[in-house]
N, C-alpha and C. Protein backbone atom coordinates (compact mmCIF):
# COMPACT_ATOMS: atom_id res chain seq x y z
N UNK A 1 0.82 -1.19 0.00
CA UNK A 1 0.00 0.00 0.00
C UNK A 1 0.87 1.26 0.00
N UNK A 2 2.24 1.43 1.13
CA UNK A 2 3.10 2.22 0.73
C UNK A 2 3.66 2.73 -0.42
N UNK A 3 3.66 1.49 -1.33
CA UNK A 3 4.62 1.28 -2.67
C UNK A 3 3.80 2.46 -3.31
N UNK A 4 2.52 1.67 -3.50
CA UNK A 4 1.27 2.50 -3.83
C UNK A 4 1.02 4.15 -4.16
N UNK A 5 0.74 4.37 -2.95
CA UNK A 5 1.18 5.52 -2.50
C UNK A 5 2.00 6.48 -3.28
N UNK A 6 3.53 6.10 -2.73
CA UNK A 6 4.25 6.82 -3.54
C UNK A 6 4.52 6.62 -5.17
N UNK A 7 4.23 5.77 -5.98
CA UNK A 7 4.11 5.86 -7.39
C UNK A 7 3.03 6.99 -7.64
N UNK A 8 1.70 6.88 -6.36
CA UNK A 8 0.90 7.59 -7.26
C UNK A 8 1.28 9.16 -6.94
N UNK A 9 2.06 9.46 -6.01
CA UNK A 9 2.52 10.67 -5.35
C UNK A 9 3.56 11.30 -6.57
N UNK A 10 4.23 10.30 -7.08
CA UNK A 10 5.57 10.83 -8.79
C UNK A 10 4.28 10.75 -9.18
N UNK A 11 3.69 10.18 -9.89
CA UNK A 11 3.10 10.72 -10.59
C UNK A 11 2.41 11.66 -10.58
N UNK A 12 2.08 12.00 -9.91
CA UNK A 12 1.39 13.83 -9.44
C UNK A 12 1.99 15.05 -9.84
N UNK A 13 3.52 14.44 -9.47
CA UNK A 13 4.41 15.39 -9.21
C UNK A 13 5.10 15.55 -10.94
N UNK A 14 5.09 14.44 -11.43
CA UNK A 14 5.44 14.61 -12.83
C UNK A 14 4.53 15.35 -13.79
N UNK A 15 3.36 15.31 -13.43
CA UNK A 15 2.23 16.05 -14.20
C UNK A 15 2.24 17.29 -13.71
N UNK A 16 2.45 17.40 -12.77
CA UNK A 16 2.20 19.13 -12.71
C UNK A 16 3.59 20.13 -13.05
N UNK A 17 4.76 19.10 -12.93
CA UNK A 17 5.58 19.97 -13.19
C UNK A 17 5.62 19.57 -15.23
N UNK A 18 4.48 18.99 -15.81
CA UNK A 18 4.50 18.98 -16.94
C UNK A 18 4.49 19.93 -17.57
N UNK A 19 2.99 20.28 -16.56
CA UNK A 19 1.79 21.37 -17.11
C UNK A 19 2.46 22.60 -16.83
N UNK A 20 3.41 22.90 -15.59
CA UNK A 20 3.62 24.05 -15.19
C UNK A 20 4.44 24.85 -15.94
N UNK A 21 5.38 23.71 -16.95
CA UNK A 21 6.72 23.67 -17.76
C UNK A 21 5.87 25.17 -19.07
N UNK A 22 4.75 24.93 -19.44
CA UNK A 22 3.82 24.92 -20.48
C UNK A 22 3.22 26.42 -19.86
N UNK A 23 3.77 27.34 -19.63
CA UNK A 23 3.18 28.61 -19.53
C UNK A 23 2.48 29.33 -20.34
N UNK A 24 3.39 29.69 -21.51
CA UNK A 24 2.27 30.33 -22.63
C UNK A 24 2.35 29.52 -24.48
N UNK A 25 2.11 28.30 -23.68
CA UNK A 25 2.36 27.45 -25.25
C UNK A 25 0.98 26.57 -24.48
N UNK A 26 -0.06 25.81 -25.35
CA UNK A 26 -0.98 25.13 -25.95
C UNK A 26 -1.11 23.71 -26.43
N UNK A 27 -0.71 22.73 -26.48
CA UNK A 27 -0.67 21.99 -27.31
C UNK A 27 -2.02 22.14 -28.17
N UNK A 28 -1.86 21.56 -29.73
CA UNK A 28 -2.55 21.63 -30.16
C UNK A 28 -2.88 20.01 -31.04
N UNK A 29 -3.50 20.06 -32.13
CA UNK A 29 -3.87 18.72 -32.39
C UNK A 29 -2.33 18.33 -33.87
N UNK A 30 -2.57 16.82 -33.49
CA UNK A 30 -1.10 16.53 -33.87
C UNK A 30 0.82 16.87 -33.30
N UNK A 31 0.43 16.86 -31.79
CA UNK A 31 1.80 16.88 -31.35
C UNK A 31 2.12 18.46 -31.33
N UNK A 32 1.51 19.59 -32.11
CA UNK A 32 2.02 20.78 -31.87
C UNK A 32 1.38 21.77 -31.20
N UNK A 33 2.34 22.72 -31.13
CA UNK A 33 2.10 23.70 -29.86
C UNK A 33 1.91 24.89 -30.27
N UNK A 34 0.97 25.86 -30.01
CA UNK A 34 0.58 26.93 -29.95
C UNK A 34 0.66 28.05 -28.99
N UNK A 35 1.77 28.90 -29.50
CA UNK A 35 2.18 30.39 -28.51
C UNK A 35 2.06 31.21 -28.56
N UNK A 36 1.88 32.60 -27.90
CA UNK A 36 1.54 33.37 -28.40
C UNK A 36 3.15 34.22 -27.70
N UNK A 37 3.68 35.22 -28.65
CA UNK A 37 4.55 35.75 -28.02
C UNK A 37 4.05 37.29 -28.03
N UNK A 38 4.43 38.57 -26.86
CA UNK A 38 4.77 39.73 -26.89
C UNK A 38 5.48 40.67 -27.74
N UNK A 39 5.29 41.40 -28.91
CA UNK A 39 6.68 41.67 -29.40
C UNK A 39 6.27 43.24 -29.34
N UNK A 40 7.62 44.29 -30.14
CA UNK A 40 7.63 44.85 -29.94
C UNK A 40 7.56 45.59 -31.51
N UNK A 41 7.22 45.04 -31.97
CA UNK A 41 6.18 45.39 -33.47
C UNK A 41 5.36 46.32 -33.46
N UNK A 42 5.64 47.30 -34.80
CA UNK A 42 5.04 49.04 -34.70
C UNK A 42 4.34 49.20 -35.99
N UNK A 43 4.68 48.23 -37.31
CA UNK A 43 3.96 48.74 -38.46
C UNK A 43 3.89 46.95 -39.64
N UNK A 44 3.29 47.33 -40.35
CA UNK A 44 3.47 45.95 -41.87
C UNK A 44 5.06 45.76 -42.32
N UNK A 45 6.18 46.95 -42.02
CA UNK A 45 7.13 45.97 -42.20
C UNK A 45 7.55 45.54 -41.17
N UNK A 46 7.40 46.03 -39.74
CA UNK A 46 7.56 44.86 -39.13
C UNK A 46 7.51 43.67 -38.69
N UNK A 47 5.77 43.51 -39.25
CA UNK A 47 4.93 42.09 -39.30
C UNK A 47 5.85 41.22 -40.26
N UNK A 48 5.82 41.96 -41.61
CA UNK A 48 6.20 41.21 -42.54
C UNK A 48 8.24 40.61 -41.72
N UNK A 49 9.11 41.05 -41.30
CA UNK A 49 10.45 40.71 -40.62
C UNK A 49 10.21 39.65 -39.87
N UNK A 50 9.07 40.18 -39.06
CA UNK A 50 9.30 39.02 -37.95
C UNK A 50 8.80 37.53 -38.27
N UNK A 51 7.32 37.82 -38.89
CA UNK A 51 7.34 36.47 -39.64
C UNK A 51 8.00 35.86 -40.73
N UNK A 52 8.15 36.24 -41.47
CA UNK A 52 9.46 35.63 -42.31
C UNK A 52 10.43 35.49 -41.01
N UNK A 53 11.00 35.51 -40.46
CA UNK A 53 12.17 35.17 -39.54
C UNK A 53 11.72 34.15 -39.24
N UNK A 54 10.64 33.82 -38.56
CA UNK A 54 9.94 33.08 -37.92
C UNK A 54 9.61 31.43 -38.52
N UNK A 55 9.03 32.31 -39.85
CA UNK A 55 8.49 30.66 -40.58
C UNK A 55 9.42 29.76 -41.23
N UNK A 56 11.04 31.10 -41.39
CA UNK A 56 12.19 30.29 -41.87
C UNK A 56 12.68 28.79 -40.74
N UNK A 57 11.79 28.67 -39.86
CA UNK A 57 12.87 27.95 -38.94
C UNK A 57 12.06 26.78 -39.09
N UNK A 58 12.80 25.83 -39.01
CA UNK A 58 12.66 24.18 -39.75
C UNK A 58 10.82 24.07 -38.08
N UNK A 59 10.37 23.43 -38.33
CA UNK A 59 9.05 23.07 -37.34
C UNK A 59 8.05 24.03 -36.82
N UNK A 60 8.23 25.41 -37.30
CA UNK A 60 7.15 26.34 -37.78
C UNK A 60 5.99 26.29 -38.41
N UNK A 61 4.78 25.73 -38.61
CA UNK A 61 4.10 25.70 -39.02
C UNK A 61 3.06 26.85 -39.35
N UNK A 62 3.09 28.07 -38.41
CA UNK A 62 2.36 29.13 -38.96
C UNK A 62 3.19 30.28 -38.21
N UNK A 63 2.98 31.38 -38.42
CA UNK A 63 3.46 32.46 -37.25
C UNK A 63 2.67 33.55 -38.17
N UNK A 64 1.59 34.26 -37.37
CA UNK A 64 0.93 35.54 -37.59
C UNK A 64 0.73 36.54 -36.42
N UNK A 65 1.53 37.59 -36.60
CA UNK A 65 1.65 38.76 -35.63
C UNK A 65 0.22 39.63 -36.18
N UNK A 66 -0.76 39.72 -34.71
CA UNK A 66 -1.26 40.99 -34.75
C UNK A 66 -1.18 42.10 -34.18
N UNK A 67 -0.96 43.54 -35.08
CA UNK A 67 -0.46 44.83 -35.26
C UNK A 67 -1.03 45.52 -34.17
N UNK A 68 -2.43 44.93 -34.03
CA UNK A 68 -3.14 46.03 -32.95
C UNK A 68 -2.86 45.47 -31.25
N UNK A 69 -2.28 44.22 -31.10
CA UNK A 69 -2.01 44.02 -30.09
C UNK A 69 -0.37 43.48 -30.06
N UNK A 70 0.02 43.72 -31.07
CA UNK A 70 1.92 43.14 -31.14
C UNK A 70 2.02 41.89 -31.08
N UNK A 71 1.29 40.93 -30.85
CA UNK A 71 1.12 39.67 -29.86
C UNK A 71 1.72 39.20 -31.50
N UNK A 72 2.81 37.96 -31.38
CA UNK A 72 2.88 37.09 -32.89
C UNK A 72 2.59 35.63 -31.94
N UNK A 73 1.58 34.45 -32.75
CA UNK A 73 0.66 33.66 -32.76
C UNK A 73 1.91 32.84 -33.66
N UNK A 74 2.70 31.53 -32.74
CA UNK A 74 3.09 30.61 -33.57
C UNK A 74 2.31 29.17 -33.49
N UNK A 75 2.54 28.67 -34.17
CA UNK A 75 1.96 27.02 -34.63
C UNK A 75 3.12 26.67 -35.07
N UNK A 76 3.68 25.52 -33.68
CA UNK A 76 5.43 24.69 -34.24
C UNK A 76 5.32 23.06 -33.51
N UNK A 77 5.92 22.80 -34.07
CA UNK A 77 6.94 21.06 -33.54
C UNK A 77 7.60 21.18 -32.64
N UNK A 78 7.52 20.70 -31.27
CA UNK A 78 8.52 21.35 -30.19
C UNK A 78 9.70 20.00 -30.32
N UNK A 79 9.05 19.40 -31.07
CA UNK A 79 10.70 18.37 -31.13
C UNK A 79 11.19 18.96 -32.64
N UNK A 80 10.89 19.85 -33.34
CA UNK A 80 12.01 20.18 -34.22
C UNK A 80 12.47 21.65 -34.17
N UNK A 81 11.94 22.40 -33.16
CA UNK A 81 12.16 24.09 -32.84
C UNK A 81 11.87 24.01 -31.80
N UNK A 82 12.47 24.81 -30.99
CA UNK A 82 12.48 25.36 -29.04
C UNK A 82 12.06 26.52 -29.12
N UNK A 83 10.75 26.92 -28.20
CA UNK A 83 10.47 28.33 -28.21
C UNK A 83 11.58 29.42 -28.08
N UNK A 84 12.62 28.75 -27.24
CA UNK A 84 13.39 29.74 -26.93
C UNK A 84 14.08 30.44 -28.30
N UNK A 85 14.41 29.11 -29.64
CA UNK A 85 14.91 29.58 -30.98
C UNK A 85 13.74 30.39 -31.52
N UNK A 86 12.55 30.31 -31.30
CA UNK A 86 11.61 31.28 -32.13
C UNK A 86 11.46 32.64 -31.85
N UNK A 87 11.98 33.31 -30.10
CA UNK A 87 12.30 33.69 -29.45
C UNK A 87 13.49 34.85 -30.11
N UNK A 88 14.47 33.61 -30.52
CA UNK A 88 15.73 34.51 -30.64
C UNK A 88 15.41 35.08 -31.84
N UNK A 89 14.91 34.43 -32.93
CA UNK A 89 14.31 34.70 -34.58
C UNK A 89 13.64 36.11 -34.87
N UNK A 90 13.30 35.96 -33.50
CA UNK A 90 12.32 37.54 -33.34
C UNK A 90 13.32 38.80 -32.89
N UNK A 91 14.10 38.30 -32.27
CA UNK A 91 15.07 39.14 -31.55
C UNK A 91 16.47 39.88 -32.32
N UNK A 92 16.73 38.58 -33.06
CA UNK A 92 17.81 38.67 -34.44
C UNK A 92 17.59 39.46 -35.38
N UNK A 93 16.25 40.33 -35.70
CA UNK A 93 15.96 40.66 -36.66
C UNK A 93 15.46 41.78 -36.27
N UNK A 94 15.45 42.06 -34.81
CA UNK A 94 15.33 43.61 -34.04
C UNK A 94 14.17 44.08 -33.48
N UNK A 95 13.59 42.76 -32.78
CA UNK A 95 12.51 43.27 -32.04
C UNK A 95 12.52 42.40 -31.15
N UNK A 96 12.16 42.86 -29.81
CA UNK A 96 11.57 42.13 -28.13
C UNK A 96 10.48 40.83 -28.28
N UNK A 97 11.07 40.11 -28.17
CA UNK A 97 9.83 38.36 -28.12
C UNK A 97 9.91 38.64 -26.37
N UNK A 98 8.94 39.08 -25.62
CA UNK A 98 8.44 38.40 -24.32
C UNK A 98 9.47 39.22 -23.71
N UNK A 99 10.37 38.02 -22.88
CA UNK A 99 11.20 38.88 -22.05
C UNK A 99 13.16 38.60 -22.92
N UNK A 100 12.98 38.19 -24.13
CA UNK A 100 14.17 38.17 -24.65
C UNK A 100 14.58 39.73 -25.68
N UNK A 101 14.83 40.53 -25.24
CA UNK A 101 15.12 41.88 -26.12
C UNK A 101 15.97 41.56 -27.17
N UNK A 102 15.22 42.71 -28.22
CA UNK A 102 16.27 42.77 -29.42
C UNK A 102 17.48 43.37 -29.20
N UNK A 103 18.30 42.53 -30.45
CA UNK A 103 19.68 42.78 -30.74
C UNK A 103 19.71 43.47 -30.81
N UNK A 104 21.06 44.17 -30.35
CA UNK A 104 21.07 45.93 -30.06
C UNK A 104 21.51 46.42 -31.93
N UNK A 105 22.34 44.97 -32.27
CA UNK A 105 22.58 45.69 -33.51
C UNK A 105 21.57 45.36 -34.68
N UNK A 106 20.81 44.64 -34.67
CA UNK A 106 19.70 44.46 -35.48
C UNK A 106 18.44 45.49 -35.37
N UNK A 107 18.44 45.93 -34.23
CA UNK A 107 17.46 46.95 -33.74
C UNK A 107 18.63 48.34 -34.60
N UNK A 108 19.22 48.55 -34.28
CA UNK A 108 19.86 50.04 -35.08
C UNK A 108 19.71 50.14 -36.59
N UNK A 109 19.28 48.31 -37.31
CA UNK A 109 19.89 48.77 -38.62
C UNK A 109 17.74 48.62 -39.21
N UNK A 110 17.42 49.08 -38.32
CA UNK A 110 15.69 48.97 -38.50
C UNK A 110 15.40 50.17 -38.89
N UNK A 111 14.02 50.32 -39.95
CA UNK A 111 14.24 51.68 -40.14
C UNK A 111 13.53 52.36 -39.17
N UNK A 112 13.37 53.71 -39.66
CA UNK A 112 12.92 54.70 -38.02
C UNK A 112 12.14 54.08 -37.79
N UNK A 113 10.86 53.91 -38.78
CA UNK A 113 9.55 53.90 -38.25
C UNK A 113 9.31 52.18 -37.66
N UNK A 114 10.12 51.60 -37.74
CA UNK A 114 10.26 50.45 -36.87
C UNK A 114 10.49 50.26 -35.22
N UNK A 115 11.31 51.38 -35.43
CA UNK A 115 11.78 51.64 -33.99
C UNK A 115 11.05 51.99 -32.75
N UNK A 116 11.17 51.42 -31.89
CA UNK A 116 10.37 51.82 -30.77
C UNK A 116 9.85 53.52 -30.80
N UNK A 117 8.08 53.83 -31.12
CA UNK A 117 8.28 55.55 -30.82
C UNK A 117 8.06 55.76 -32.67
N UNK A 118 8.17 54.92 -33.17
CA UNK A 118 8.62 55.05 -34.35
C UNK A 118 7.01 55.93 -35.53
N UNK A 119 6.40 55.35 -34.68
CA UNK A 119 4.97 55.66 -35.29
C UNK A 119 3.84 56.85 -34.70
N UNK A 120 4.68 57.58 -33.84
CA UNK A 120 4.03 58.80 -32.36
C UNK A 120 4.04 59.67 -33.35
């Protein structure tokens, strides 16, 4: 009954630190995951950068940023892309994913109206 017990106690403990792992990703149907990231996106060419950055990466299946809330919406394979690489994709190309900030030098070579402020 002890034995018991504690199998069913890991297992508790394995599920929640599953679920907990899973903050702002979804699974969705067929193995993939659905996120939504923060960015720091100001106009259509920025939409257009970040997704192209985005859909270039091998287990991407969709990525659509909306303008009126910055938010970019991916659909990926977490066994062939890591949020954290979709993350950087966004960041490489000069804009804030969540709490990973853009490259200081990818952000300089953006044009104005990209730039944070860019659209006031």
């Amino acid at each position: 009954m002890k034995k018991n017990s504690i199998i069913i106690a890991l297992l508790f403990a394995g599920l929640f630190t599953a679920f907990s792992s899973k903050t702002n990703a979804a699974v969705t149907a067929g193995g993939k995951e659905k996120v939504v990231i923060q960015t720091s996106a100001v106009c259509g060419e920025c939409q257009e950068k970040i997704e192209g950055a985005v859909k270039k990466l091998d287990g991407v299946k969709s990525a659509d940023l909306n303008l009126d809330n910055k938010k970019l919406t991916v659909t990926y394979d977490p066994a062939k892309v890591k949020l954290d690489e979709i993350k950087k994709a966004v960041s490489d190309v000069g804009y804030d994913a969540d709490d990973v900030k853009a490259n200081p030098t990818a952000y300089e070579h953006l044009s104005g109206c990209c730039k944070k402020g860019g659209h006031e």
